[in-house]
C-alpha atoms as a PDB file:
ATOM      1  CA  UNK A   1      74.825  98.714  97.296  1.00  0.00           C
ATOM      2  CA  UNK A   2      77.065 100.266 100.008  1.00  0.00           C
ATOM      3  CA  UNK A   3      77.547 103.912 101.245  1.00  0.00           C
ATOM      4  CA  UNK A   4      81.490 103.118 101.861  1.00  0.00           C
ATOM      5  CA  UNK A   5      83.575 105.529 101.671  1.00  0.00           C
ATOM      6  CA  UNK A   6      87.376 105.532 102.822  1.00  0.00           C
ATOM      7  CA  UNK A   7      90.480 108.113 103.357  1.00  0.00           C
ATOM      8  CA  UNK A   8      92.986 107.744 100.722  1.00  0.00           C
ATOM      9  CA  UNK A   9      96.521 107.433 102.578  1.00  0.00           C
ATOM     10  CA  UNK A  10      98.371 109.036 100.184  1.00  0.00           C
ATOM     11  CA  UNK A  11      96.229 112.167  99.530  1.00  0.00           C
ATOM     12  CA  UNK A  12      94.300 112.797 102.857  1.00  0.00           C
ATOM     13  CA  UNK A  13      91.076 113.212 100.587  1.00  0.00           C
ATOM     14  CA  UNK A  14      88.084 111.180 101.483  1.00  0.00           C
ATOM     15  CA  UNK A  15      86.515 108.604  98.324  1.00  0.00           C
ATOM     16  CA  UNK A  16      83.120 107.277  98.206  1.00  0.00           C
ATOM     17  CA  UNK A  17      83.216 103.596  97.496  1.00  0.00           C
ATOM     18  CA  UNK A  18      85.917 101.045  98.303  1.00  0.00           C
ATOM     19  CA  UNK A  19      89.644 101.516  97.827  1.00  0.00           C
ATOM     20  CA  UNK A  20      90.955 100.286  94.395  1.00  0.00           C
ATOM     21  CA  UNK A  21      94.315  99.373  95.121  1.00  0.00           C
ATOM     22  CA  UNK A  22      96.543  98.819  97.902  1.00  0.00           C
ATOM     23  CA  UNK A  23     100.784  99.325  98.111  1.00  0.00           C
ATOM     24  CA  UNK A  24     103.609  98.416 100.241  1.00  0.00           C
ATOM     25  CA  UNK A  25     106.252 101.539 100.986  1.00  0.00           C
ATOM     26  CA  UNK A  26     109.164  99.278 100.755  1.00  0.00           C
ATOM     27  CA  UNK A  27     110.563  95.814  99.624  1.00  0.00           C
ATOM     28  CA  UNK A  28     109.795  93.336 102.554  1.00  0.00           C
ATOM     29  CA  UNK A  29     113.632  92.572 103.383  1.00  0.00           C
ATOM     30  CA  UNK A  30     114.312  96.283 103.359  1.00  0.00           C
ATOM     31  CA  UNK A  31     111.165  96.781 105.735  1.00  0.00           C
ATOM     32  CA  UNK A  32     112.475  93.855 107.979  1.00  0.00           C
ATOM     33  CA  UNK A  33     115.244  96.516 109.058  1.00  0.00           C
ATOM     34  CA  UNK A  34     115.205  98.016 111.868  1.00  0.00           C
ATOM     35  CA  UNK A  35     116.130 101.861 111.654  1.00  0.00           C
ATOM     36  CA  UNK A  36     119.492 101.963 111.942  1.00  0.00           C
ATOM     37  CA  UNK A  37     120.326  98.517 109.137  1.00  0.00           C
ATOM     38  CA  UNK A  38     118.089 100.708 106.712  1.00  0.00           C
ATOM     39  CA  UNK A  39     119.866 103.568 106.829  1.00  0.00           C
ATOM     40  CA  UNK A  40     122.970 101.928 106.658  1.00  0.00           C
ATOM     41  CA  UNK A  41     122.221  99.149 103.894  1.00  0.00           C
ATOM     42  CA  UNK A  42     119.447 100.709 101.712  1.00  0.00           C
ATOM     43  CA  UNK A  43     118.811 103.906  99.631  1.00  0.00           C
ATOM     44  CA  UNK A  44     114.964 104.389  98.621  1.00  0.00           C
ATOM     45  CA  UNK A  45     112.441 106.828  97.723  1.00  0.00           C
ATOM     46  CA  UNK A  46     109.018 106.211  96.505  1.00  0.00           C
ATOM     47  CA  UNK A  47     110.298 104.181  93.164  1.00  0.00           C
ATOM     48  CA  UNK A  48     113.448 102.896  93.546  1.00  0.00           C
ATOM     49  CA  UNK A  49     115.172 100.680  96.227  1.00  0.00           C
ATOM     50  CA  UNK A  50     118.993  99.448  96.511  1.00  0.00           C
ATOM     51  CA  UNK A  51     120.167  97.166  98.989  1.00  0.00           C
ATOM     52  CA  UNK A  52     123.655  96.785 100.143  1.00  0.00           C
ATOM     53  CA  UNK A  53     124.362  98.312  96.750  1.00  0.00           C
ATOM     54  CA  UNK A  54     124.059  94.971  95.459  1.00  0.00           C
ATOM     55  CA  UNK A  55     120.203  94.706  94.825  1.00  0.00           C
ATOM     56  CA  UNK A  56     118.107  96.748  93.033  1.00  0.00           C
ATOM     57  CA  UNK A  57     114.188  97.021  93.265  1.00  0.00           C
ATOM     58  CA  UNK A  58     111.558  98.957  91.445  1.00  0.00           C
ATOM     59  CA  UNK A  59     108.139  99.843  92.674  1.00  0.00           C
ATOM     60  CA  UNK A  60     105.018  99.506  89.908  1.00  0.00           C
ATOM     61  CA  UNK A  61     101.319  97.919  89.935  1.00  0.00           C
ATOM     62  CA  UNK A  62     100.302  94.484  89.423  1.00  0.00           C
ATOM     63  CA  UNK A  63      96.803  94.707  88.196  1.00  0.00           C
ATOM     64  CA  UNK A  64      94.186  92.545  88.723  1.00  0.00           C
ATOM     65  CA  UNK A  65      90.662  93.777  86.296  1.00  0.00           C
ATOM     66  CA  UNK A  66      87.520  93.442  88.057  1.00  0.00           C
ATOM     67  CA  UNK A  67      84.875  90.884  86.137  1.00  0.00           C
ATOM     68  CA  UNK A  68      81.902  92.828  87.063  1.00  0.00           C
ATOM     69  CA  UNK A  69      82.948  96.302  86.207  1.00  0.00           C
ATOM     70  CA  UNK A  70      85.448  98.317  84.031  1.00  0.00           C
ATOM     71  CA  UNK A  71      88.041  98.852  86.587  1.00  0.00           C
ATOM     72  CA  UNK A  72      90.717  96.987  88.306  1.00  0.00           C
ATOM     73  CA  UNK A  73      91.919  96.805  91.968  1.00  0.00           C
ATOM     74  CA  UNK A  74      95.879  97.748  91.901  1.00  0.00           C
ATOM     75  CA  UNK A  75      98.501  96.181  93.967  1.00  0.00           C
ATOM     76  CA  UNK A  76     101.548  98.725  94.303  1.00  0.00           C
ATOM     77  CA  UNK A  77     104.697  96.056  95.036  1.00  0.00           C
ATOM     78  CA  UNK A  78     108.515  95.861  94.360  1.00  0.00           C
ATOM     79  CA  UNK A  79     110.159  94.076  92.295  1.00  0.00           C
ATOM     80  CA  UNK A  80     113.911  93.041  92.213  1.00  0.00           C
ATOM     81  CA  UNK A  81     115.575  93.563  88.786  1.00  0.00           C
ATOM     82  CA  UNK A  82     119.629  93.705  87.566  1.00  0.00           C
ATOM     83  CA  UNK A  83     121.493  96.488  87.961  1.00  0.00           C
ATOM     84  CA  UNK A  84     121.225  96.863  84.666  1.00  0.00           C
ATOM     85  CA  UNK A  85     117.705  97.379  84.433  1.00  0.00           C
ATOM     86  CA  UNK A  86     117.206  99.322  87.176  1.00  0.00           C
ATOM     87  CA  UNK A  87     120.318 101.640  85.709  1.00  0.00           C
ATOM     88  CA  UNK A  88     118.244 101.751  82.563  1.00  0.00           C
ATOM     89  CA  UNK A  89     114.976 102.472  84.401  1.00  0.00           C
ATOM     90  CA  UNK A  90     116.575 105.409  86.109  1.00  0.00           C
ATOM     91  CA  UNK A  91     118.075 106.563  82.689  1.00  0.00           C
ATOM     92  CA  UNK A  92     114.633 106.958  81.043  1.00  0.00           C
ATOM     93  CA  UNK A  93     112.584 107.563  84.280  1.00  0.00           C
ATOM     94  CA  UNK A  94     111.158 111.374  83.234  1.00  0.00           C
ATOM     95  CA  UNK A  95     111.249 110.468  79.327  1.00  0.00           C
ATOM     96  CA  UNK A  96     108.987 108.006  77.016  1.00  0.00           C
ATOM     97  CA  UNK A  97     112.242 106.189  75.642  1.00  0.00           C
ATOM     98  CA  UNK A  98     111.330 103.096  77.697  1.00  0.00           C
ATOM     99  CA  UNK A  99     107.622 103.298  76.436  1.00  0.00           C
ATOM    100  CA  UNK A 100     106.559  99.747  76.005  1.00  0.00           C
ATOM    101  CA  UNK A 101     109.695  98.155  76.967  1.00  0.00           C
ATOM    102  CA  UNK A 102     109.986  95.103  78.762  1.00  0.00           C
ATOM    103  CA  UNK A 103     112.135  93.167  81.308  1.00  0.00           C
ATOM    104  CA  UNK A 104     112.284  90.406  83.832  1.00  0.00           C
ATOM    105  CA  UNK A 105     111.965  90.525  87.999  1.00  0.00           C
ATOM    106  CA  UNK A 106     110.862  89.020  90.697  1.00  0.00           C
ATOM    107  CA  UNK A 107     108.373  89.979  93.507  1.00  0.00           C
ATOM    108  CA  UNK A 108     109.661  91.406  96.504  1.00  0.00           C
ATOM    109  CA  UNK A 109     106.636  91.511  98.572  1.00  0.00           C
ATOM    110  CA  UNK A 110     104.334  89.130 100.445  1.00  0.00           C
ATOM    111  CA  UNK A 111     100.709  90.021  99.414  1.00  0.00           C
ATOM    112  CA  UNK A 112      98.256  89.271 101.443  1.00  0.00           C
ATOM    113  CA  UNK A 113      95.191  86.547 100.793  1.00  0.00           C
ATOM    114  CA  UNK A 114      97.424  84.285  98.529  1.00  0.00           C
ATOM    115  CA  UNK A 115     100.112  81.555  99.203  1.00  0.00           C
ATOM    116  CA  UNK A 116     103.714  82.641  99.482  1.00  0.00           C
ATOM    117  CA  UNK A 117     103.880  85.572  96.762  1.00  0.00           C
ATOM    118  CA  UNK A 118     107.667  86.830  96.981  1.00  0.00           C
ATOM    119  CA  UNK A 119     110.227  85.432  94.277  1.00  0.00           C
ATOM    120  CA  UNK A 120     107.421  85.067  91.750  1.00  0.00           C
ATOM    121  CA  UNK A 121     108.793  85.935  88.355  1.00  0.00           C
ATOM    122  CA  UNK A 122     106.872  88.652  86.354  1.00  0.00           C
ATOM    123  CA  UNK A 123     107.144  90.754  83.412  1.00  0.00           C
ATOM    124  CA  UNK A 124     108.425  94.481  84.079  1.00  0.00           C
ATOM    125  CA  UNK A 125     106.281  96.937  81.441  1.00  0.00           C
ATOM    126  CA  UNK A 126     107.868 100.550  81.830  1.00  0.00           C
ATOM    127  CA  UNK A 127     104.777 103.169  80.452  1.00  0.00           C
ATOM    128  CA  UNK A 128     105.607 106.539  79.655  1.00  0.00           C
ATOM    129  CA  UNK A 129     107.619 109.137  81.420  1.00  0.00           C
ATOM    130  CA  UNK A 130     107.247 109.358  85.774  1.00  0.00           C
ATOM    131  CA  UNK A 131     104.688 106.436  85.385  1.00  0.00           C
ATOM    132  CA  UNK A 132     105.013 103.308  87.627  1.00  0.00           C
ATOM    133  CA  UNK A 133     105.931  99.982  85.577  1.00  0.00           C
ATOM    134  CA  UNK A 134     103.143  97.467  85.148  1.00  0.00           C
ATOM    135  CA  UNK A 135     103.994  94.105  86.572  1.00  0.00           C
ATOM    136  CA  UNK A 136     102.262  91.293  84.686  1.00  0.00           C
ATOM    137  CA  UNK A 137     103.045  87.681  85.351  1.00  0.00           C
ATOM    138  CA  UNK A 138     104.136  85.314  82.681  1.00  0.00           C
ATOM    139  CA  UNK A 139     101.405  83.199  80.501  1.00  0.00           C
ATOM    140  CA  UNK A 140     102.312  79.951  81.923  1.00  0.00           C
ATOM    141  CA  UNK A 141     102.395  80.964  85.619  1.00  0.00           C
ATOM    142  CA  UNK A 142     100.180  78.885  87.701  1.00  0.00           C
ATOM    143  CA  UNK A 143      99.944  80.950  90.845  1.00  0.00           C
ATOM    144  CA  UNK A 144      96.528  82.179  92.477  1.00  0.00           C
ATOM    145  CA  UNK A 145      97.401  85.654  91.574  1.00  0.00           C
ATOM    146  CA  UNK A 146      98.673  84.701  87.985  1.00  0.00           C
ATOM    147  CA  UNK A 147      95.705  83.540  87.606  1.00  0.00           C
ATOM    148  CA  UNK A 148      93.393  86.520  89.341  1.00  0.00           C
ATOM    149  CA  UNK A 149      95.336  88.715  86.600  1.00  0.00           C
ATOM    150  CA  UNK A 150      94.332  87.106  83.736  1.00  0.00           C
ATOM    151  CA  UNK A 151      91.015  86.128  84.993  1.00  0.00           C
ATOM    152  CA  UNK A 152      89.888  88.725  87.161  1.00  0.00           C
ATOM    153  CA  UNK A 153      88.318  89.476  90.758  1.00  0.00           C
ATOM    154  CA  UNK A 154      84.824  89.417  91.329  1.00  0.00           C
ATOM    155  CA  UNK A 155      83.427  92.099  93.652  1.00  0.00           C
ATOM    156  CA  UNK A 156      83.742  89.403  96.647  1.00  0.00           C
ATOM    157  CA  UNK A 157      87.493  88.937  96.111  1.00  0.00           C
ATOM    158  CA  UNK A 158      87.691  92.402  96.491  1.00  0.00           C
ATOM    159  CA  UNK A 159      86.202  92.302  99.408  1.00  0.00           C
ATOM    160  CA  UNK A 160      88.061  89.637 100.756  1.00  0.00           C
ATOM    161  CA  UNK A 161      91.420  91.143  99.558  1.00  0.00           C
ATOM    162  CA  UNK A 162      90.474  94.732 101.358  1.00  0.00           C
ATOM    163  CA  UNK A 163      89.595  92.229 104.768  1.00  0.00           C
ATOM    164  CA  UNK A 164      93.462  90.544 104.356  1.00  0.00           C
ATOM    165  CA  UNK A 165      94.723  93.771 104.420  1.00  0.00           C
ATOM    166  CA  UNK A 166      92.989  95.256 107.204  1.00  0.00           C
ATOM    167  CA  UNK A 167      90.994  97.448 105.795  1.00  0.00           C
ATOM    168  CA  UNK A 168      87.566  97.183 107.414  1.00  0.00           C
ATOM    169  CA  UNK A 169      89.691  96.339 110.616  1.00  0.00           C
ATOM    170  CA  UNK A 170      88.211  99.381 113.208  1.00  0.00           C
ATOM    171  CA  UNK A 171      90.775 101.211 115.684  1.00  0.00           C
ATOM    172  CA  UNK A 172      89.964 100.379 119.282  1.00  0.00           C
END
Protein backbone atom coordinates (compact mmCIF):
# COMPACT_ATOMS: atom_id res chain seq x y z
CA UNK A 1 0.00 0.00 0.00
CA UNK A 2 1.14 3.62 -0.61
CA UNK A 3 1.07 6.80 1.60
CA UNK A 4 0.34 9.03 -1.72
CA UNK A 5 -1.27 11.77 -1.40
CA UNK A 6 -1.69 14.66 -4.09
CA UNK A 7 -3.08 18.48 -4.39
CA UNK A 8 -6.26 18.59 -6.18
CA UNK A 9 -5.87 21.44 -8.97
CA UNK A 10 -9.12 22.51 -8.90
CA UNK A 11 -9.73 22.87 -5.12
CA UNK A 12 -6.22 23.60 -3.58
CA UNK A 13 -7.13 20.82 -0.90
CA UNK A 14 -4.66 18.08 -0.39
CA UNK A 15 -6.17 14.02 -0.94
CA UNK A 16 -4.63 11.01 0.44
CA UNK A 17 -4.31 8.41 -2.24
CA UNK A 18 -3.93 8.83 -6.00
CA UNK A 19 -5.89 11.23 -8.18
CA UNK A 20 -9.10 9.69 -9.72
CA UNK A 21 -9.48 11.53 -12.74
CA UNK A 22 -7.71 13.84 -14.87
CA UNK A 23 -9.27 16.89 -17.43
CA UNK A 24 -8.20 19.04 -20.19
CA UNK A 25 -9.38 23.01 -19.79
CA UNK A 26 -10.08 23.28 -23.41
CA UNK A 27 -10.68 21.42 -26.79
CA UNK A 28 -7.13 20.71 -28.28
CA UNK A 29 -7.64 22.99 -31.52
CA UNK A 30 -8.92 25.76 -29.30
CA UNK A 31 -5.76 25.21 -26.96
CA UNK A 32 -3.48 25.19 -30.14
CA UNK A 33 -4.29 29.10 -30.20
CA UNK A 34 -2.18 31.32 -29.29
CA UNK A 35 -3.76 34.24 -27.13
CA UNK A 36 -4.80 36.52 -29.38
CA UNK A 37 -6.68 33.56 -32.24
CA UNK A 38 -8.57 32.46 -28.94
CA UNK A 39 -9.90 35.43 -28.10
CA UNK A 40 -10.79 36.24 -31.40
CA UNK A 41 -12.21 32.74 -32.70
CA UNK A 42 -13.51 31.01 -29.50
CA UNK A 43 -15.97 31.70 -26.60
CA UNK A 44 -15.54 29.15 -23.54
CA UNK A 45 -16.03 28.72 -19.97
CA UNK A 46 -15.65 25.65 -17.98
CA UNK A 47 -18.55 23.62 -20.08
CA UNK A 48 -19.06 24.93 -23.20
CA UNK A 49 -16.74 25.82 -26.19
CA UNK A 50 -17.61 27.55 -29.72
CA UNK A 51 -15.24 27.96 -32.36
CA UNK A 52 -15.44 30.41 -35.11
CA UNK A 53 -19.12 30.27 -34.24
CA UNK A 54 -19.25 27.36 -36.36
CA UNK A 55 -18.28 24.51 -33.86
CA UNK A 56 -19.63 23.68 -30.81
CA UNK A 57 -18.01 21.53 -27.94
CA UNK A 58 -19.15 20.29 -24.60
CA UNK A 59 -17.00 19.30 -21.70
CA UNK A 60 -18.18 15.88 -19.60
CA UNK A 61 -16.33 12.58 -18.21
CA UNK A 62 -15.48 9.53 -19.96
CA UNK A 63 -15.30 6.94 -17.31
CA UNK A 64 -13.26 4.18 -17.12
CA UNK A 65 -14.41 1.66 -13.63
CA UNK A 66 -11.57 0.30 -11.84
CA UNK A 67 -11.59 -3.85 -11.74
CA UNK A 68 -10.16 -4.03 -8.36
CA UNK A 69 -12.25 -1.57 -6.50
CA UNK A 70 -15.66 0.27 -6.60
CA UNK A 71 -14.53 3.39 -8.18
CA UNK A 72 -13.51 4.66 -11.49
CA UNK A 73 -10.68 6.97 -12.72
CA UNK A 74 -12.49 9.99 -14.75
CA UNK A 75 -11.23 11.57 -17.83
CA UNK A 76 -12.77 15.24 -18.11
CA UNK A 77 -12.59 15.83 -22.26
CA UNK A 78 -14.58 17.77 -24.97
CA UNK A 79 -16.56 16.71 -27.23
CA UNK A 80 -17.77 18.35 -30.55
CA UNK A 81 -21.58 18.14 -31.06
CA UNK A 82 -24.23 20.19 -33.65
CA UNK A 83 -25.33 23.30 -32.95
CA UNK A 84 -28.25 21.86 -32.25
CA UNK A 85 -27.26 19.90 -29.44
CA UNK A 86 -25.17 22.08 -27.90
CA UNK A 87 -28.26 24.81 -28.25
CA UNK A 88 -30.30 22.15 -26.51
CA UNK A 89 -27.63 21.43 -23.88
CA UNK A 90 -27.51 25.07 -22.98
CA UNK A 91 -31.41 25.17 -22.92
CA UNK A 92 -31.67 22.53 -20.15
CA UNK A 93 -28.19 23.12 -18.55
CA UNK A 94 -29.61 24.18 -14.73
CA UNK A 95 -32.86 21.87 -15.16
CA UNK A 96 -33.39 17.84 -15.22
CA UNK A 97 -35.35 18.08 -18.67
CA UNK A 98 -32.35 16.49 -20.43
CA UNK A 99 -32.12 13.73 -17.65
CA UNK A 100 -31.15 10.62 -19.46
CA UNK A 101 -31.05 11.99 -22.83
CA UNK A 102 -28.75 11.06 -25.37
CA UNK A 103 -26.79 12.33 -28.44
CA UNK A 104 -23.87 11.82 -30.72
CA UNK A 105 -20.09 13.61 -30.73
CA UNK A 106 -16.88 13.20 -31.26
CA UNK A 107 -13.71 13.55 -29.06
CA UNK A 108 -11.92 16.63 -29.14
CA UNK A 109 -8.97 15.77 -27.14
CA UNK A 110 -5.80 13.68 -27.42
CA UNK A 111 -5.58 11.52 -24.21
CA UNK A 112 -2.66 10.45 -23.22
CA UNK A 113 -1.34 6.52 -23.04
CA UNK A 114 -3.59 5.43 -26.04
CA UNK A 115 -3.27 5.67 -29.91
CA UNK A 116 -4.68 8.73 -31.62
CA UNK A 117 -7.94 9.45 -29.41
CA UNK A 118 -9.52 12.70 -31.11
CA UNK A 119 -12.50 12.16 -33.68
CA UNK A 120 -13.58 9.03 -31.83
CA UNK A 121 -17.34 8.88 -31.90
CA UNK A 122 -19.12 8.50 -28.47
CA UNK A 123 -22.39 8.66 -26.91
CA UNK A 124 -23.29 12.13 -25.14
CA UNK A 125 -25.47 11.15 -21.70
CA UNK A 126 -26.70 14.61 -20.21
CA UNK A 127 -27.45 13.72 -16.09
CA UNK A 128 -29.38 16.02 -14.16
CA UNK A 129 -29.27 19.73 -13.79
CA UNK A 130 -25.33 21.63 -13.70
CA UNK A 131 -23.93 18.01 -14.03
CA UNK A 132 -21.22 17.25 -16.68
CA UNK A 133 -22.49 14.76 -19.56
CA UNK A 134 -21.14 11.23 -19.44
CA UNK A 135 -19.30 10.28 -22.56
CA UNK A 136 -19.56 6.55 -23.27
CA UNK A 137 -18.30 5.04 -26.47
CA UNK A 138 -20.44 2.99 -28.73
CA UNK A 139 -20.77 -1.05 -28.23
CA UNK A 140 -18.98 -1.90 -31.31
CA UNK A 141 -16.01 0.49 -30.90
CA UNK A 142 -12.77 -1.25 -31.04
CA UNK A 143 -10.45 1.36 -29.62
CA UNK A 144 -8.04 0.76 -26.50
CA UNK A 145 -10.11 3.10 -24.52
CA UNK A 146 -13.51 1.64 -25.82
CA UNK A 147 -12.41 -1.12 -24.59
CA UNK A 148 -10.80 0.14 -20.98
CA UNK A 149 -14.55 1.49 -20.52
CA UNK A 150 -16.28 -1.47 -20.79
CA UNK A 151 -13.65 -3.58 -19.31
CA UNK A 152 -12.00 -1.64 -16.82
CA UNK A 153 -8.42 -0.49 -15.46
CA UNK A 154 -6.57 -2.43 -13.15
CA UNK A 155 -4.71 -0.53 -10.42
CA UNK A 156 -1.45 -0.68 -12.81
CA UNK A 157 -3.22 1.11 -15.68
CA UNK A 158 -3.89 3.61 -13.34
CA UNK A 159 -0.71 3.96 -12.60
CA UNK A 160 0.49 4.04 -15.91
CA UNK A 161 -2.24 6.53 -17.03
CA UNK A 162 -1.25 9.05 -13.92
CA UNK A 163 2.77 8.48 -15.38
CA UNK A 164 1.40 9.62 -19.22
CA UNK A 165 0.11 12.48 -17.76
CA UNK A 166 2.83 13.62 -15.70
CA UNK A 167 1.75 13.13 -12.64
CA UNK A 168 4.55 11.58 -10.60
CA UNK A 169 6.81 13.83 -12.90
CA UNK A 170 8.85 16.03 -9.88
CA UNK A 171 9.58 19.92 -10.49
CA UNK A 172 13.30 20.54 -10.81
Amino acid sequence: MTDASFTCSTCGQVHAGLPTDYGFRLPDEVHALNYLERYTKSRSNADLCTLDESRFFLRGILPLPFQEREDQFCWGVWVEVNKATHDRYVAGFHDDALQGATATGTLANTIPGYAETMSLEVQVEFQNGGSRPKFLFLPNATHALAHEQRSGISSKRHHDLLHAVGHFDTEA
